[in-house]
C-alpha atoms as a PDB file:
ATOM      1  CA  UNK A   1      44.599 -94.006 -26.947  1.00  0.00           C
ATOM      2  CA  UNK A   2      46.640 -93.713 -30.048  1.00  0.00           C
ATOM      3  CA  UNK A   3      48.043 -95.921 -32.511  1.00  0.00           C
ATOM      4  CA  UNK A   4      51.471 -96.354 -31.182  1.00  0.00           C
ATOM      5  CA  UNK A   5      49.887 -96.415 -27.737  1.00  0.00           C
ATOM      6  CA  UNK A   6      48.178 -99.078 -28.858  1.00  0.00           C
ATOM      7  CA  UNK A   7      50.634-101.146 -30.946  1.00  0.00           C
ATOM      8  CA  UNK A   8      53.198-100.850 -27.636  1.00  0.00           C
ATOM      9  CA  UNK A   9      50.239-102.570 -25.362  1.00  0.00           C
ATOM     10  CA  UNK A  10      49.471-105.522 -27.541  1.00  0.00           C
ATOM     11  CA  UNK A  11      52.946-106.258 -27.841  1.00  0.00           C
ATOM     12  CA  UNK A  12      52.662-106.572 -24.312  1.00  0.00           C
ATOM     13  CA  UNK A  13      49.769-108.485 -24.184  1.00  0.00           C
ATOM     14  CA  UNK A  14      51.259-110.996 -26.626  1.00  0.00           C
ATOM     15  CA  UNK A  15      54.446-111.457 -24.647  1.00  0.00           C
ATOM     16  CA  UNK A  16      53.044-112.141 -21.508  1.00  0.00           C
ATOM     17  CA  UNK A  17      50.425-114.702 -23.106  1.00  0.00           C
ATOM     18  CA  UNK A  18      53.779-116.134 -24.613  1.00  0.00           C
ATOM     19  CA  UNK A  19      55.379-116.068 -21.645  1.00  0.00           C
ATOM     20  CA  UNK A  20      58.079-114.115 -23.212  1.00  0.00           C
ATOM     21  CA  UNK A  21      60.002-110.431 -22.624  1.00  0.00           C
ATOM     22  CA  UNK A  22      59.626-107.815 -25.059  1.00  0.00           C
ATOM     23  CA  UNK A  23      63.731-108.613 -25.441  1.00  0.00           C
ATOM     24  CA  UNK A  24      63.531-112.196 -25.993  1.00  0.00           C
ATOM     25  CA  UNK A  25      61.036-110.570 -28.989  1.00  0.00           C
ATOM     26  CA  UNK A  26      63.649-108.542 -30.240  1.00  0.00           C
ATOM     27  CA  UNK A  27      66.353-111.509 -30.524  1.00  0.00           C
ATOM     28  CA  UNK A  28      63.317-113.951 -32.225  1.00  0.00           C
ATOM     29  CA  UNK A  29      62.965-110.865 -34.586  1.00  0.00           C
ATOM     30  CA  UNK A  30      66.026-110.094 -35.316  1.00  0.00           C
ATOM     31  CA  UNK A  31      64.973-106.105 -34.530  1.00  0.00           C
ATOM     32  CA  UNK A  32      67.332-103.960 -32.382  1.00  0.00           C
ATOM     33  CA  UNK A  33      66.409-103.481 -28.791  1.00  0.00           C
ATOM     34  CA  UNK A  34      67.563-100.326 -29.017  1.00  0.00           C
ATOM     35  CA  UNK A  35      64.543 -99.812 -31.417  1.00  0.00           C
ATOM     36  CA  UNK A  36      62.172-101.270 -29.632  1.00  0.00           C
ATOM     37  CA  UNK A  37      63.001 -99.486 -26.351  1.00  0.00           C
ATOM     38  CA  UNK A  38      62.964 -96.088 -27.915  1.00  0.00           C
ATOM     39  CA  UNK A  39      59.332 -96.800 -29.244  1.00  0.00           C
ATOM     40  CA  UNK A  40      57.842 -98.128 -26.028  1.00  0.00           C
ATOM     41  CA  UNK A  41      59.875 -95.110 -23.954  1.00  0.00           C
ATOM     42  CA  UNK A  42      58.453 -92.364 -26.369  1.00  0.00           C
ATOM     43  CA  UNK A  43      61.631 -91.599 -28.205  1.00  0.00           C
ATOM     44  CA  UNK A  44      60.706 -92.232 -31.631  1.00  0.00           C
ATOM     45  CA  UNK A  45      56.995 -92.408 -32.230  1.00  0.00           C
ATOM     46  CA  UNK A  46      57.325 -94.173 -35.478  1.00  0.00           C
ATOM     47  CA  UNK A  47      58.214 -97.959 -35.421  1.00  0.00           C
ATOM     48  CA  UNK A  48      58.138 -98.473 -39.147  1.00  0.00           C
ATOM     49  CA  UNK A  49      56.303-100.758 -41.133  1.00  0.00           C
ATOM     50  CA  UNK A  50      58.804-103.476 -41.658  1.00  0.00           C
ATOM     51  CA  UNK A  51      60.143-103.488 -38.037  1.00  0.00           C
ATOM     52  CA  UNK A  52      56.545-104.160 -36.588  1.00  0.00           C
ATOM     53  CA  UNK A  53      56.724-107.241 -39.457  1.00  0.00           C
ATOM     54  CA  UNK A  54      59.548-108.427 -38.101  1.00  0.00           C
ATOM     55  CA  UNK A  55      58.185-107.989 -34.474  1.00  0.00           C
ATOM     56  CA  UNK A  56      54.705-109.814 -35.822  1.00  0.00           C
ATOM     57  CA  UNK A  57      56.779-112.500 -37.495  1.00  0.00           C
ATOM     58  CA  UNK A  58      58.571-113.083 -34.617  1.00  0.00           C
ATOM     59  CA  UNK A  59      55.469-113.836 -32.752  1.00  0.00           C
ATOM     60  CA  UNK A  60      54.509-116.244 -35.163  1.00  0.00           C
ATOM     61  CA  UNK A  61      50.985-114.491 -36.161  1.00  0.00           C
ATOM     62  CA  UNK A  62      50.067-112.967 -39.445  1.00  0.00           C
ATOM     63  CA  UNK A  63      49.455-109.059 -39.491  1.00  0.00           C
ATOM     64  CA  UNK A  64      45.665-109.874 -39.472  1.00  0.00           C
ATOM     65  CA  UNK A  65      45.793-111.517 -36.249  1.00  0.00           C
ATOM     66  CA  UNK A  66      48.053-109.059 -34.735  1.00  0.00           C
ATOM     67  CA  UNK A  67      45.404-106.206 -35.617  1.00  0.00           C
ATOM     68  CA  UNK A  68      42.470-108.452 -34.598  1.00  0.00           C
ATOM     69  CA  UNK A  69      42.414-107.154 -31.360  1.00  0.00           C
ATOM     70  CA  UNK A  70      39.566-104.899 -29.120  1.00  0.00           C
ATOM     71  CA  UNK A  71      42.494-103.025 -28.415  1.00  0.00           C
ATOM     72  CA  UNK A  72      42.670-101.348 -32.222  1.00  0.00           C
ATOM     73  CA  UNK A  73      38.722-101.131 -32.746  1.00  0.00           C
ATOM     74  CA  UNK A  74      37.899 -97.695 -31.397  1.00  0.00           C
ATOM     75  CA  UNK A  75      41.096 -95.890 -31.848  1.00  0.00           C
ATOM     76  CA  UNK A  76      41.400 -91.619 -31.580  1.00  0.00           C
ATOM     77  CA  UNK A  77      41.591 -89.950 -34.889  1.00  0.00           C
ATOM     78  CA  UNK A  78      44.895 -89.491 -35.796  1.00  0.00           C
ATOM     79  CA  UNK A  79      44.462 -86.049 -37.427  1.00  0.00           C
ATOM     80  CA  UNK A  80      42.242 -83.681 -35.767  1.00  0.00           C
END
């Protein structure tokens, strides 16, 4: 699994333990859905650094905790 792969599955893991949508996300981020939607459907693999704030702000964690997560600990080498 790679990064984004992973980023896009702990942002659903977070939602459903909130018992929230990834678009009621969007509106407590203030982040397009548009943006989102392209990033989970594979048609931009690059969220950006201040939209996945604004995503992690919006469910009320800090970056830390976001990242603190099995999910992120044995990730594929990016560059091969």
């Amino acid at each position: 699994m790679g990064f984004g792969e992973a980023v896009i599955a702990r942002l659903y893991e977070l939602c459903a333990e909130q018992k929230i949508t990834i678009n009621k996300l969007c509106d407590r981020s203030a982040v397009p859905q548009s943006t989102v939607n392209n990033f989970i459907n594979g048609k931009t693999h690059n969220i950006g650094i201040l939209t996945l704030k604004k995503l992690i702000d919006g469910l009320e964690m800090t970056v830390p905790e976001f990242f603190h997560a099995e999910i992120f600990f044995h990730l594929e080498q990016e560059i091969k």
